[in-house]
N, C-alpha and C. Protein backbone atom coordinates (compact mmCIF):
# COMPACT_ATOMS: atom_id res chain seq x y z
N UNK A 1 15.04 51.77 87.78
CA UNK A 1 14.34 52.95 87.28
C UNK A 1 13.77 53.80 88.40
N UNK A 2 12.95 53.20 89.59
CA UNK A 2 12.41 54.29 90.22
C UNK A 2 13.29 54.30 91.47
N UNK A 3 14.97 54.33 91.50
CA UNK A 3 15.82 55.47 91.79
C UNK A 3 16.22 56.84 90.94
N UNK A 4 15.31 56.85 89.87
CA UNK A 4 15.46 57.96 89.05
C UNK A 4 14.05 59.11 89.44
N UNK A 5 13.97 60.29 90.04
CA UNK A 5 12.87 61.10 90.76
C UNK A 5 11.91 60.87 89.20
N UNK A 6 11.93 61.18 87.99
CA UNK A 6 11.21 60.87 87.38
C UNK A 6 9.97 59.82 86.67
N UNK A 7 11.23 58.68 87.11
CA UNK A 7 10.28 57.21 87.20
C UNK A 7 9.65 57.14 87.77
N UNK A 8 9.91 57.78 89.30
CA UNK A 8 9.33 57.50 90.66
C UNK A 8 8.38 57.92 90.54
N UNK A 9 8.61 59.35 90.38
CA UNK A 9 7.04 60.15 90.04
C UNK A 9 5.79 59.67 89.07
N UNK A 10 6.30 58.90 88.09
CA UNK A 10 5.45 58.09 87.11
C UNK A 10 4.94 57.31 87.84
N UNK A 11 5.70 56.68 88.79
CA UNK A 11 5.22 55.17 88.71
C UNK A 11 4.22 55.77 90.02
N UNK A 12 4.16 56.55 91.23
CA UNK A 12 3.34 57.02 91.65
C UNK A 12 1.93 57.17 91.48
N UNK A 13 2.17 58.42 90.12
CA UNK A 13 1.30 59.21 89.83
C UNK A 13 0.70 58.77 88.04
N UNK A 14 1.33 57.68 87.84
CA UNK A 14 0.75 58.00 86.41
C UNK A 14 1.36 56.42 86.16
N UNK A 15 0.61 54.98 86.70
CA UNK A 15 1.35 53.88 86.09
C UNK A 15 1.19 54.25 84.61
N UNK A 16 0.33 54.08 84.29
CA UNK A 16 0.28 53.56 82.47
C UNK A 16 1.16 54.45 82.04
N UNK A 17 1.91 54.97 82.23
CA UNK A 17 2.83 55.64 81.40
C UNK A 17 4.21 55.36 82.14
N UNK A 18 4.13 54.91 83.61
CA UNK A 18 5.66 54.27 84.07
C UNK A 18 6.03 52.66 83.41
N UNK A 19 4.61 52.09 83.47
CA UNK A 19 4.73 50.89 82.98
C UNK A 19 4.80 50.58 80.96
N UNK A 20 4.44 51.85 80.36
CA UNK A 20 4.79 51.84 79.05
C UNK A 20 6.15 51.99 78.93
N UNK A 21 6.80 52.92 79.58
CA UNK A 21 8.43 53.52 79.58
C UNK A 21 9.36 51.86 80.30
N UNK A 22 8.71 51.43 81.01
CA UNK A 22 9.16 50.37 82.01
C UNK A 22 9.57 48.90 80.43
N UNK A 23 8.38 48.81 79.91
CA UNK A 23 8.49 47.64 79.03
C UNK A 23 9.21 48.23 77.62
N UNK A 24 9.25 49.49 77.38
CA UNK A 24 10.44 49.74 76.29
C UNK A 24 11.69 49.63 76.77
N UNK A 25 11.82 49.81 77.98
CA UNK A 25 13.63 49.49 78.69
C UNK A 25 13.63 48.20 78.65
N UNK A 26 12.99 47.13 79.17
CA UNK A 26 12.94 45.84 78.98
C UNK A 26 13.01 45.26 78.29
N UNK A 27 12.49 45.69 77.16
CA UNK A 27 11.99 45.09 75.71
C UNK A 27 13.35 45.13 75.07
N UNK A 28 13.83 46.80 74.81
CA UNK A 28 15.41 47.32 74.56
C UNK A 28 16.54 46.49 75.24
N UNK A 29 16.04 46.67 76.12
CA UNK A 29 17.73 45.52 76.95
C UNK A 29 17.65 43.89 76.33
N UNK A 30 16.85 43.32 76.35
CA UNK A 30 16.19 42.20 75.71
C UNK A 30 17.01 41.92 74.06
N UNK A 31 16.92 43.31 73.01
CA UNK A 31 16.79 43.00 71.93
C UNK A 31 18.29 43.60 71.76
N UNK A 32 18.75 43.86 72.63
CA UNK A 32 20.15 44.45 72.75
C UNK A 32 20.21 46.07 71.71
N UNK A 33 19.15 46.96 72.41
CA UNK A 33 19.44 47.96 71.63
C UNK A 33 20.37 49.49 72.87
N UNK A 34 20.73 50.04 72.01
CA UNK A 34 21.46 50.67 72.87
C UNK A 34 21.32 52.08 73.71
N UNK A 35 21.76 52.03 74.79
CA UNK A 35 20.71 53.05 76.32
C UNK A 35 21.02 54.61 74.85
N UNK A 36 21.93 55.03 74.58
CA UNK A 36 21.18 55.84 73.53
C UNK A 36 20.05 55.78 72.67
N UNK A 37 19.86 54.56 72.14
CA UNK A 37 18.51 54.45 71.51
C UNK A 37 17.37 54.87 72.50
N UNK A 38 17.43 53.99 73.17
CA UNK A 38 16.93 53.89 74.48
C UNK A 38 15.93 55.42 74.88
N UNK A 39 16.68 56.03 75.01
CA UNK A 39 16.94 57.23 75.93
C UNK A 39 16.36 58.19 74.63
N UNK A 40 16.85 58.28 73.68
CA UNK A 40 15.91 58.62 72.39
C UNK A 40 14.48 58.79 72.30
N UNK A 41 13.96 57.37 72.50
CA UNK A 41 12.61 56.93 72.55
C UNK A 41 11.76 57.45 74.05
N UNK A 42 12.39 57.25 75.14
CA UNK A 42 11.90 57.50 76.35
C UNK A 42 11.66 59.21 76.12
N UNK A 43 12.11 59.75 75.43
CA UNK A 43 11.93 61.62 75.08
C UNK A 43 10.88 61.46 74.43
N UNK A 44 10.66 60.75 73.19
CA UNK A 44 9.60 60.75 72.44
C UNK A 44 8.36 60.17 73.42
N UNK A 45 8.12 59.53 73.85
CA UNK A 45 7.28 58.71 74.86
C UNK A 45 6.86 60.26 75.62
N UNK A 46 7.77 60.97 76.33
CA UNK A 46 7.58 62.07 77.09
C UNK A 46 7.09 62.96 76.28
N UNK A 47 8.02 63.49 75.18
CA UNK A 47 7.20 64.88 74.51
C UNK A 47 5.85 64.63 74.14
N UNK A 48 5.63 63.61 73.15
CA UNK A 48 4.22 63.36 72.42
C UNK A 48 3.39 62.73 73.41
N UNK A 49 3.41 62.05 74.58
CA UNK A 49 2.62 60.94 75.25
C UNK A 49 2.38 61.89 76.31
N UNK A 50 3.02 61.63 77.49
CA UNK A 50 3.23 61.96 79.01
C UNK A 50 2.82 63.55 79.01
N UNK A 51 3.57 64.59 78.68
CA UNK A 51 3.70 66.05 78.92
C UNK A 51 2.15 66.37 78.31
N UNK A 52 1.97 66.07 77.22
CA UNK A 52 0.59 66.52 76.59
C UNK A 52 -0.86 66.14 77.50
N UNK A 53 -0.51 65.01 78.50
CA UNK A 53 -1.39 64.66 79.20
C UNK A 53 -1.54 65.74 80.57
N UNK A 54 -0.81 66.34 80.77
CA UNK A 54 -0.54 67.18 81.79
C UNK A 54 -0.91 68.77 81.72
N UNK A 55 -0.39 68.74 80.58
CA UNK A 55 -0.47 70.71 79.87
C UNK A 55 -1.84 71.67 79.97
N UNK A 56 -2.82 71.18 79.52
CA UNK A 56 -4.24 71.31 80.03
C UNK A 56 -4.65 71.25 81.15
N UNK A 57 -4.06 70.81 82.38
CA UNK A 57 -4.55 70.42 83.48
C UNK A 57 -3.86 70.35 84.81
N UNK A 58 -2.67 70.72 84.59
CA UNK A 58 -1.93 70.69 85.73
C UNK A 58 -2.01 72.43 86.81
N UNK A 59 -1.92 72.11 87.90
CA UNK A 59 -2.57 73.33 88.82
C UNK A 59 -1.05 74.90 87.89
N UNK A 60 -1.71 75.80 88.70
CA UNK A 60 -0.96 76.62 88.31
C UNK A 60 0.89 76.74 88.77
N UNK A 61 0.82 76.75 89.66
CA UNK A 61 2.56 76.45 90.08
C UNK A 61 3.33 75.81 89.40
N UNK A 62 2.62 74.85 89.81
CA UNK A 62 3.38 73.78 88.71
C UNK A 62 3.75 73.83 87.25
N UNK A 63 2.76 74.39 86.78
CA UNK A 63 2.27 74.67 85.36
C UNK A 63 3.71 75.69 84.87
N UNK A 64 3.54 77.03 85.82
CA UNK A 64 4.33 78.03 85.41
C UNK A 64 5.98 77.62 85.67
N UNK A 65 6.30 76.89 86.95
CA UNK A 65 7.44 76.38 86.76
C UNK A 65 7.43 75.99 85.71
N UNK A 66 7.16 74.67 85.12
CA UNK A 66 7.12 73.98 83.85
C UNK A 66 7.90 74.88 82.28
N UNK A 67 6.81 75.71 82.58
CA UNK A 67 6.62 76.80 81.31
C UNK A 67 8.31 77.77 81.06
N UNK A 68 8.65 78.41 82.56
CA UNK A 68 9.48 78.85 82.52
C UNK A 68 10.63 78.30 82.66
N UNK A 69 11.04 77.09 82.82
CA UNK A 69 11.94 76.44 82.42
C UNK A 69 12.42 76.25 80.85
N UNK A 70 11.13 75.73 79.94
CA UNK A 70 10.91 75.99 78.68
C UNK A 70 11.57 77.10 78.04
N UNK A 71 10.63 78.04 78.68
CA UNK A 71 11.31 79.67 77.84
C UNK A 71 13.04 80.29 78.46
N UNK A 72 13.26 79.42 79.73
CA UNK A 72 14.63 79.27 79.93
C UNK A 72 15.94 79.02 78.86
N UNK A 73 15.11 77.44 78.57
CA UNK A 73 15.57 76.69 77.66
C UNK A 73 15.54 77.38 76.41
N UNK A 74 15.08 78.01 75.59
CA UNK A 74 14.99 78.61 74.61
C UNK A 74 15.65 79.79 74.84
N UNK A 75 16.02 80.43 75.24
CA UNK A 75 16.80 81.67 75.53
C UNK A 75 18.00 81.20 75.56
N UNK A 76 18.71 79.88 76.48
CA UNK A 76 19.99 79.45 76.55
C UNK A 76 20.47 79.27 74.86
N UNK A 77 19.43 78.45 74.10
CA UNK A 77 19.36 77.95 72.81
C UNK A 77 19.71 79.33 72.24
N UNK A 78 18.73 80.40 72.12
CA UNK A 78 19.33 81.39 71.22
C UNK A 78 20.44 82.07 71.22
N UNK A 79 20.87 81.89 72.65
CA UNK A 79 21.85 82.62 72.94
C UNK A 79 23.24 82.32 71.74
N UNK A 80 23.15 81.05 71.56
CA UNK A 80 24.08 80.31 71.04
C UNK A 80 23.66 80.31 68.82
N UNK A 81 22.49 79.70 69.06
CA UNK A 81 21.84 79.38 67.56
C UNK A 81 20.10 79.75 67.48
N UNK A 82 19.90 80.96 67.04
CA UNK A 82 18.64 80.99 66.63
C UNK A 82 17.70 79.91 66.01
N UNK A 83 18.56 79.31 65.00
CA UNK A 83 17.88 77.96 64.56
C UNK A 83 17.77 76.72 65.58
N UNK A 84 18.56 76.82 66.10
CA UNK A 84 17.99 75.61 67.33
C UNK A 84 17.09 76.28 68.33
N UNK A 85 17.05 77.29 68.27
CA UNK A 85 15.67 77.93 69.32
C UNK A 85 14.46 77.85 68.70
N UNK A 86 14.54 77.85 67.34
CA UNK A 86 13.15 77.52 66.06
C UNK A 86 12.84 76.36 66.46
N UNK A 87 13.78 75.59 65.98
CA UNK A 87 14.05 74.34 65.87
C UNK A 87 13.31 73.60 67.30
N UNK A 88 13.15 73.70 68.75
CA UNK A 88 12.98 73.20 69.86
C UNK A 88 11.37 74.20 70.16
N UNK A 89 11.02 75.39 69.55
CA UNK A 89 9.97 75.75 69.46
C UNK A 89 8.97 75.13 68.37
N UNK A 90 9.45 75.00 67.48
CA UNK A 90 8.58 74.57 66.35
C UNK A 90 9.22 73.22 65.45
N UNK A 91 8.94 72.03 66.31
CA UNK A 91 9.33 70.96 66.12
C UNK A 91 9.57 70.45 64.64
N UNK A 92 8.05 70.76 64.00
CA UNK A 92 7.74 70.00 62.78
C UNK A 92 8.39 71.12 61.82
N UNK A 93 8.79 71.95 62.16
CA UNK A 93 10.20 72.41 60.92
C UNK A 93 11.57 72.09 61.13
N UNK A 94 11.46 71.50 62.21
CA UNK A 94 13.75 71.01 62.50
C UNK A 94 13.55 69.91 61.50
N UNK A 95 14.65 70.02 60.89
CA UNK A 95 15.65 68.69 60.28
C UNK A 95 15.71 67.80 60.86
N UNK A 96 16.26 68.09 62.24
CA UNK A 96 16.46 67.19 63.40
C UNK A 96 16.11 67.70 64.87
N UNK A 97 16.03 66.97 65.18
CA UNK A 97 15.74 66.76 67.02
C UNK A 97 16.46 67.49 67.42
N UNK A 98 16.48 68.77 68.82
CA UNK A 98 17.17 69.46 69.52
C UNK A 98 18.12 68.25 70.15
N UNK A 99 19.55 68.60 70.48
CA UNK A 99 19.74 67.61 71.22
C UNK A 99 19.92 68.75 72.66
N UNK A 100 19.47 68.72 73.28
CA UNK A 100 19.04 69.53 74.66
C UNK A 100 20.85 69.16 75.64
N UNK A 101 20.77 67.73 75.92
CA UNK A 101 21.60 67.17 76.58
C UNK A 101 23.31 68.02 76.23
N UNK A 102 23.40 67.68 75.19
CA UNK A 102 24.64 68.67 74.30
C UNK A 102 24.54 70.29 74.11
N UNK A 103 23.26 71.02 73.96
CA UNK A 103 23.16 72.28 73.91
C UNK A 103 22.87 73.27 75.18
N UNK A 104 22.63 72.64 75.93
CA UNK A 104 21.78 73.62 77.21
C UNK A 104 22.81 73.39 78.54
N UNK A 105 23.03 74.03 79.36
CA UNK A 105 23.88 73.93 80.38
C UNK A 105 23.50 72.59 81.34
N UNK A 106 24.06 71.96 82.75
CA UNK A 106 23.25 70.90 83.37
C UNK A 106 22.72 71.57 84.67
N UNK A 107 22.45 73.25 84.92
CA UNK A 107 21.63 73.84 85.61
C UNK A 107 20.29 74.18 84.86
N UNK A 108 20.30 74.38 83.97
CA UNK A 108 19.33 74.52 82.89
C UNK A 108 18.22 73.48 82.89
N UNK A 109 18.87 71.69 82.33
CA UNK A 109 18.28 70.45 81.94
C UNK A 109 18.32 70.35 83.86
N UNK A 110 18.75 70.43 84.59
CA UNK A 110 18.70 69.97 85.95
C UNK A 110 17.08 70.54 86.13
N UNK A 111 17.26 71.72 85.81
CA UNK A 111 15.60 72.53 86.47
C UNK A 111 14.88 72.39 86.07
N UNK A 112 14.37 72.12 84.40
CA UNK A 112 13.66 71.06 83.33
C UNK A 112 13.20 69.82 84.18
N UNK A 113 14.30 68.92 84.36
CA UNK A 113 13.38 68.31 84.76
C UNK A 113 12.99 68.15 86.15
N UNK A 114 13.71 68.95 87.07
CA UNK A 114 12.95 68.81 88.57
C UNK A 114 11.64 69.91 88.19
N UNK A 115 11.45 70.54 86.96
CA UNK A 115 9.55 70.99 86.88
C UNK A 115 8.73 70.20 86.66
N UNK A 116 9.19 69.06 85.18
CA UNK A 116 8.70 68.28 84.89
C UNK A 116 8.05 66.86 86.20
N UNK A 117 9.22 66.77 86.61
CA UNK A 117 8.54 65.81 88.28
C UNK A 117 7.82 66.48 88.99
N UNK A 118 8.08 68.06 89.41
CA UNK A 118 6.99 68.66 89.85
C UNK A 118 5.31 68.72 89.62
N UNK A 119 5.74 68.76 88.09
CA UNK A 119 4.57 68.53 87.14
C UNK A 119 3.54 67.39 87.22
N UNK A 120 4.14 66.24 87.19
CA UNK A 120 3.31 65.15 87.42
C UNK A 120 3.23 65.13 88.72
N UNK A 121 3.92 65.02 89.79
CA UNK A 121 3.81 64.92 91.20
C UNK A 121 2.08 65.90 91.47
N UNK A 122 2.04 67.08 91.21
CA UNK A 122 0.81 68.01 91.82
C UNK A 122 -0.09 67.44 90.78
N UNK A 123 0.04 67.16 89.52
CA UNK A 123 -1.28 67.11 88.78
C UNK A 123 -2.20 66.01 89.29
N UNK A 124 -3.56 66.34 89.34
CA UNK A 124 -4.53 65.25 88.99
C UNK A 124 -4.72 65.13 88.06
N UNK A 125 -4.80 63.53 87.23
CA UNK A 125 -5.42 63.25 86.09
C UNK A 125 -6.72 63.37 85.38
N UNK A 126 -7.44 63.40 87.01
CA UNK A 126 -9.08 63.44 86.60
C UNK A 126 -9.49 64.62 86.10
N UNK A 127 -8.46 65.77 86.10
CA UNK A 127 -9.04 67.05 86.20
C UNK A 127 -9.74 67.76 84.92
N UNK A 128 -10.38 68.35 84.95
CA UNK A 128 -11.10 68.40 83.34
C UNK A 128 -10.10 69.52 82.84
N UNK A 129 -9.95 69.65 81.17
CA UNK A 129 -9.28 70.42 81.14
C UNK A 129 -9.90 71.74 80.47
N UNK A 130 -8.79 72.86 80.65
CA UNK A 130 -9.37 73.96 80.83
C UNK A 130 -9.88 74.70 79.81
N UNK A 131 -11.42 75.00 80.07
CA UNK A 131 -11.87 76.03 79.23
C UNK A 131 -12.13 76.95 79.21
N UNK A 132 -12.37 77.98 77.93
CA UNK A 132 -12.24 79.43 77.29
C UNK A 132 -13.08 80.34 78.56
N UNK A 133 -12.83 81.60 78.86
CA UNK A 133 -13.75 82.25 79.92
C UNK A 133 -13.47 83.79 79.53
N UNK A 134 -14.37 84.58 80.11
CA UNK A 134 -13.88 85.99 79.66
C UNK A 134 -12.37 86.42 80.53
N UNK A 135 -12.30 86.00 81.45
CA UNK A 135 -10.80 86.49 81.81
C UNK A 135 -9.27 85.68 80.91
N UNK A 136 -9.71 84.56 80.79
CA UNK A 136 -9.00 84.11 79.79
C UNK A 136 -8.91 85.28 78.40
N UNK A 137 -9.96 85.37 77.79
CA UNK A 137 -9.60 85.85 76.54
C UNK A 137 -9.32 87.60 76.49
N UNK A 138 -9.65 87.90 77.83
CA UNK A 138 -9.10 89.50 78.11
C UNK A 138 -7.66 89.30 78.15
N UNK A 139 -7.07 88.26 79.07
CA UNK A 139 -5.99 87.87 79.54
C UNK A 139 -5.12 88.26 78.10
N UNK A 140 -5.68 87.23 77.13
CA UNK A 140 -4.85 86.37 76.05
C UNK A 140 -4.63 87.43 75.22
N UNK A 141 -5.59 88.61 74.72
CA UNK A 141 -6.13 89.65 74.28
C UNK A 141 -4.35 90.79 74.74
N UNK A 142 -3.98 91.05 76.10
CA UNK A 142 -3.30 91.36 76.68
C UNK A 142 -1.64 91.22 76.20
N UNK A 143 -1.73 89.88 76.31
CA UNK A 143 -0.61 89.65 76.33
C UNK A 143 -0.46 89.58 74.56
N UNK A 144 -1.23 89.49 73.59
CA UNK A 144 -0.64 89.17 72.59
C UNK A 144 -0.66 91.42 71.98
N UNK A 145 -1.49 91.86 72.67
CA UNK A 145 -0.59 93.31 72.48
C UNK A 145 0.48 93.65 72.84
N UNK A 146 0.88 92.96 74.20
CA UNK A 146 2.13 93.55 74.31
C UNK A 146 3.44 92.96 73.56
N UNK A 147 3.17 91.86 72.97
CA UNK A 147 4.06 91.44 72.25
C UNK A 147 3.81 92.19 70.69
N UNK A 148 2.82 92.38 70.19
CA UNK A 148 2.66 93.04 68.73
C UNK A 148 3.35 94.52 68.89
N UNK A 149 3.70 95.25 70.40
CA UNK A 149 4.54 96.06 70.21
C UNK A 149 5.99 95.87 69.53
N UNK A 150 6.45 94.83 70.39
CA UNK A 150 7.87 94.46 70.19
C UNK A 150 7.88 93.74 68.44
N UNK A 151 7.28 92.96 68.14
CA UNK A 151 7.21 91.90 67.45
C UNK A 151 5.50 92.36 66.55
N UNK A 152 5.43 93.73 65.42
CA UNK A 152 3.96 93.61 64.96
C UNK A 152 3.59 92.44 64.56
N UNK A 153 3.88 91.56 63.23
CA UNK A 153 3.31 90.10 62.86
C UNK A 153 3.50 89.54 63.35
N UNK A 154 3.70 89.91 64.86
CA UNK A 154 3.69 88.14 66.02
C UNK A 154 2.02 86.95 65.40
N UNK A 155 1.19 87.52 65.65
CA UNK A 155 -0.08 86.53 65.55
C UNK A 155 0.80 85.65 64.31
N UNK A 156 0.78 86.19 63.10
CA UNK A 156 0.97 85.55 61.63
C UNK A 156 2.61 84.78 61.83
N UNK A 157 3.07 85.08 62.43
CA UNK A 157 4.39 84.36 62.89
C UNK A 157 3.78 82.75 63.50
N UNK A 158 3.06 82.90 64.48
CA UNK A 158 2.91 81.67 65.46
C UNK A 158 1.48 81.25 64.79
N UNK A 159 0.77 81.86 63.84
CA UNK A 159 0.07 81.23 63.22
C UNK A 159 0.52 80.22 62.06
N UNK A 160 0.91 80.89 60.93
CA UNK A 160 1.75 80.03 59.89
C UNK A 160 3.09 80.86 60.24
N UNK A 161 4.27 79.32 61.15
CA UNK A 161 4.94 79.85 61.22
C UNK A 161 5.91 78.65 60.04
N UNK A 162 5.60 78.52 59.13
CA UNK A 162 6.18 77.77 58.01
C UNK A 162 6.36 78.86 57.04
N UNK A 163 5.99 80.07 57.04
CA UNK A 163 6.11 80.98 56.75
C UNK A 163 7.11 82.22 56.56
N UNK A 164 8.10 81.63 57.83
CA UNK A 164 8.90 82.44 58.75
C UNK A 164 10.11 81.05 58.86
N UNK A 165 9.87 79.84 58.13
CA UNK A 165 11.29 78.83 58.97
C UNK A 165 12.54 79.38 58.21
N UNK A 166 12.70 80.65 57.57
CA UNK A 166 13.72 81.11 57.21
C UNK A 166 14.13 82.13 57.95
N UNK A 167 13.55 82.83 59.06
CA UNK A 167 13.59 83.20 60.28
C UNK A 167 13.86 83.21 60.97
N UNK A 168 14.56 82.21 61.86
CA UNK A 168 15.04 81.47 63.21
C UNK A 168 14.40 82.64 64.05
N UNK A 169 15.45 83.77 64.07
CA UNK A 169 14.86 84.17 65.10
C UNK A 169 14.02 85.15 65.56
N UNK A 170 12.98 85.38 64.29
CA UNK A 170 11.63 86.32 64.38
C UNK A 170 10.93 85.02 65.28
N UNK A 171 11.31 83.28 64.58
CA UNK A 171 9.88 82.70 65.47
C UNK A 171 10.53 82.57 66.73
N UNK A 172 11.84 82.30 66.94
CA UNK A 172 12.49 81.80 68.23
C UNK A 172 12.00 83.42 68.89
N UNK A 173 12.20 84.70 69.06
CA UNK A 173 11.53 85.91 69.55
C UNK A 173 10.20 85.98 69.80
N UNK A 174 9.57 85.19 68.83
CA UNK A 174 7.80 85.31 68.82
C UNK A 174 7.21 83.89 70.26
N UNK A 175 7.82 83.40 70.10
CA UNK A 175 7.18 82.44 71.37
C UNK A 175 8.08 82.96 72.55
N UNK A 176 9.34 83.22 72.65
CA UNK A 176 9.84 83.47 74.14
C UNK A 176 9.47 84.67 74.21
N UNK A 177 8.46 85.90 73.90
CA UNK A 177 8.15 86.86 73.94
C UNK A 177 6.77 86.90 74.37
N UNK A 178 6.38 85.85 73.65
CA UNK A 178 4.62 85.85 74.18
C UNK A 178 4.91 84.98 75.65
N UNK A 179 5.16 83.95 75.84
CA UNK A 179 5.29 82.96 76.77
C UNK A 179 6.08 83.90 78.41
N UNK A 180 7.04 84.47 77.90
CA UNK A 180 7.67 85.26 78.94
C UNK A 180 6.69 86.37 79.83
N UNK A 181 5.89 87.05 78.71
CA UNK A 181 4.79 87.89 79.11
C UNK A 181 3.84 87.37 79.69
N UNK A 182 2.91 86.47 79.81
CA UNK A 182 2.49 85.63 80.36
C UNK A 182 2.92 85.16 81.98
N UNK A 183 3.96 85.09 81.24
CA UNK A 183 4.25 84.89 82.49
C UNK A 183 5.27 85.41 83.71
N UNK A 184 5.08 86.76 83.07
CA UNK A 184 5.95 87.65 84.20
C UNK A 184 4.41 88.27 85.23
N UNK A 185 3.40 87.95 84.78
CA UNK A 185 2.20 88.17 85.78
C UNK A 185 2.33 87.78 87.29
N UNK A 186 2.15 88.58 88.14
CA UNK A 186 1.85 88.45 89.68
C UNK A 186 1.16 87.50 90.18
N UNK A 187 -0.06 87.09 89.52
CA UNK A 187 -1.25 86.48 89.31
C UNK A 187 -0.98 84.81 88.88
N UNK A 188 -0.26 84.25 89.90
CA UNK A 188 0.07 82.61 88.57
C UNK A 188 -1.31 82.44 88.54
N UNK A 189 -2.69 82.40 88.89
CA UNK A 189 -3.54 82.06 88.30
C UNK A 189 -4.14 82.50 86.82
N UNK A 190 -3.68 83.93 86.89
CA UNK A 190 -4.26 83.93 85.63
C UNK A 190 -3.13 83.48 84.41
N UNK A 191 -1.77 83.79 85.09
CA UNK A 191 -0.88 82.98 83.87
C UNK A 191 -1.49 81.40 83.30
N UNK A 192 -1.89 80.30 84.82
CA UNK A 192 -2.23 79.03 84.92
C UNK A 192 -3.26 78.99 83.90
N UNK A 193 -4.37 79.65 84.05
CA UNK A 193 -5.13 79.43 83.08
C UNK A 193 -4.93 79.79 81.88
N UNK A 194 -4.49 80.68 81.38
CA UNK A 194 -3.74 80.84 80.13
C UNK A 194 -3.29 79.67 79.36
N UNK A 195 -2.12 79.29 80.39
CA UNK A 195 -1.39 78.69 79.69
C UNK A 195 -2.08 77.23 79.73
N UNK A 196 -3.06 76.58 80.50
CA UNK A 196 -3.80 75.46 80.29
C UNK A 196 -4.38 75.85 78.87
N UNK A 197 -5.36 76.74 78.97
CA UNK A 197 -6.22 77.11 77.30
C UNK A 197 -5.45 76.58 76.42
N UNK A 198 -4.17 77.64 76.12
CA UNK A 198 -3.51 77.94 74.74
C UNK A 198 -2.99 76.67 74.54
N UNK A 199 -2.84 75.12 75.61
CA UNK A 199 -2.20 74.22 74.95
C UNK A 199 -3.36 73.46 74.38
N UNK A 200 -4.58 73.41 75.51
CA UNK A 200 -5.99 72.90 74.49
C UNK A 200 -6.48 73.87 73.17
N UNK A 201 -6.35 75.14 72.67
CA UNK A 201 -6.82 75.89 71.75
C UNK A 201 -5.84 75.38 70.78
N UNK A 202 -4.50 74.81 71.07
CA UNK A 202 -3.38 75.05 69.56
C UNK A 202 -3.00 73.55 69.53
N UNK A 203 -4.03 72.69 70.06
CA UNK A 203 -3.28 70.75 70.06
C UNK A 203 -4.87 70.13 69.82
């Protein structure tokens, strides 16, 4: 495992989460389940566990790489299927799981995850995470006008966007529109803090 830059970086920077991922491969090889299963679970471990520990708190560089890989990823997705760009934005309305590996190019998933190692590599864990400030909410204020140009019911989109899962791609438009704006700023700090807030304000 830690000839893989990702493990490595775990096992570095973050045991309890190299050594959780470490004893489901073990456990799996053990019970004879298969490196697809496998590999299944190690995503879930990452999306819901690992990444959420980071999102709030990781410095800005890092952060915005991260981010724009994401809204990468979602653009490749629409290019192809609006509903799988819903679908990988707004989890808890897919049917099913994006399969990323099969949909996205391997320059795409290559840069995904050399952010994601980036990601854990710079973060500190200790770091508190980030709260509300007046440049934040001027910031946030900002960017969600310039998207209500393009997109007026953006707010009510990414608010109830169960509202819209017949949509694909008003919601798949409404997050790579806000997220992109954000982060076409000069300023990665003020993108950084942004985008720390909005994952503590909406989790």
């Amino acid at each position: 495992m830690l000839t893989v830059p990702i493990f490595s970086a775990l096992k570095a920077h973050d045991e309890a989460s190299y050594l959780q991922i470490y004893k489901l491969f073990r456990d799996g090889v053990q019970q004879g389940r298969s490196s697809a299963e496998l590999k299944s679970q190690v995503k879930v471990i990452f999306s819901q566990k690992v990444v959420p520990r980071y999102l709030p708190i990781a410095p800005d560089a890092p952060l915005v790489r991260y981010w724009r890989a994401q809204i990468a990823e979602m653009r490749e997705l629409a290019a192809v299927s609006h509903q799988s760009c819903a679908d990988y934005a707004f989890p808890d309305l897919a049917t099913s799981p994006v399969d990323l590996d099969k949909a996205l190019s391997r320059e795409t998933l290559q840069e995904d995850l050399a952010a994601l190692v980036d990601l854990i590599r710079e973060t500190d864990l200790s770091r508190a995470p980030q709260i509300a400030t007046p440049q934040i909410e001027t910031d946030l204020e900002y960017a969600r006008k310039k998207v209500r140009e393009k997109i007026p019911n953006f707010l009510e989109v990414v608010s109830e966007p169960i509202k819209h899962k017949d949509q694909p791609g008003l919601l798949c438009a409404s997050v790579v529109y806000f997220y992109s704006e954000i982060l076409s700023w000069a300023d990665a700090r003020r993108s950084g803090a942004v985008l720390r807030y909005l994952f503590v304000a909406t989790n």
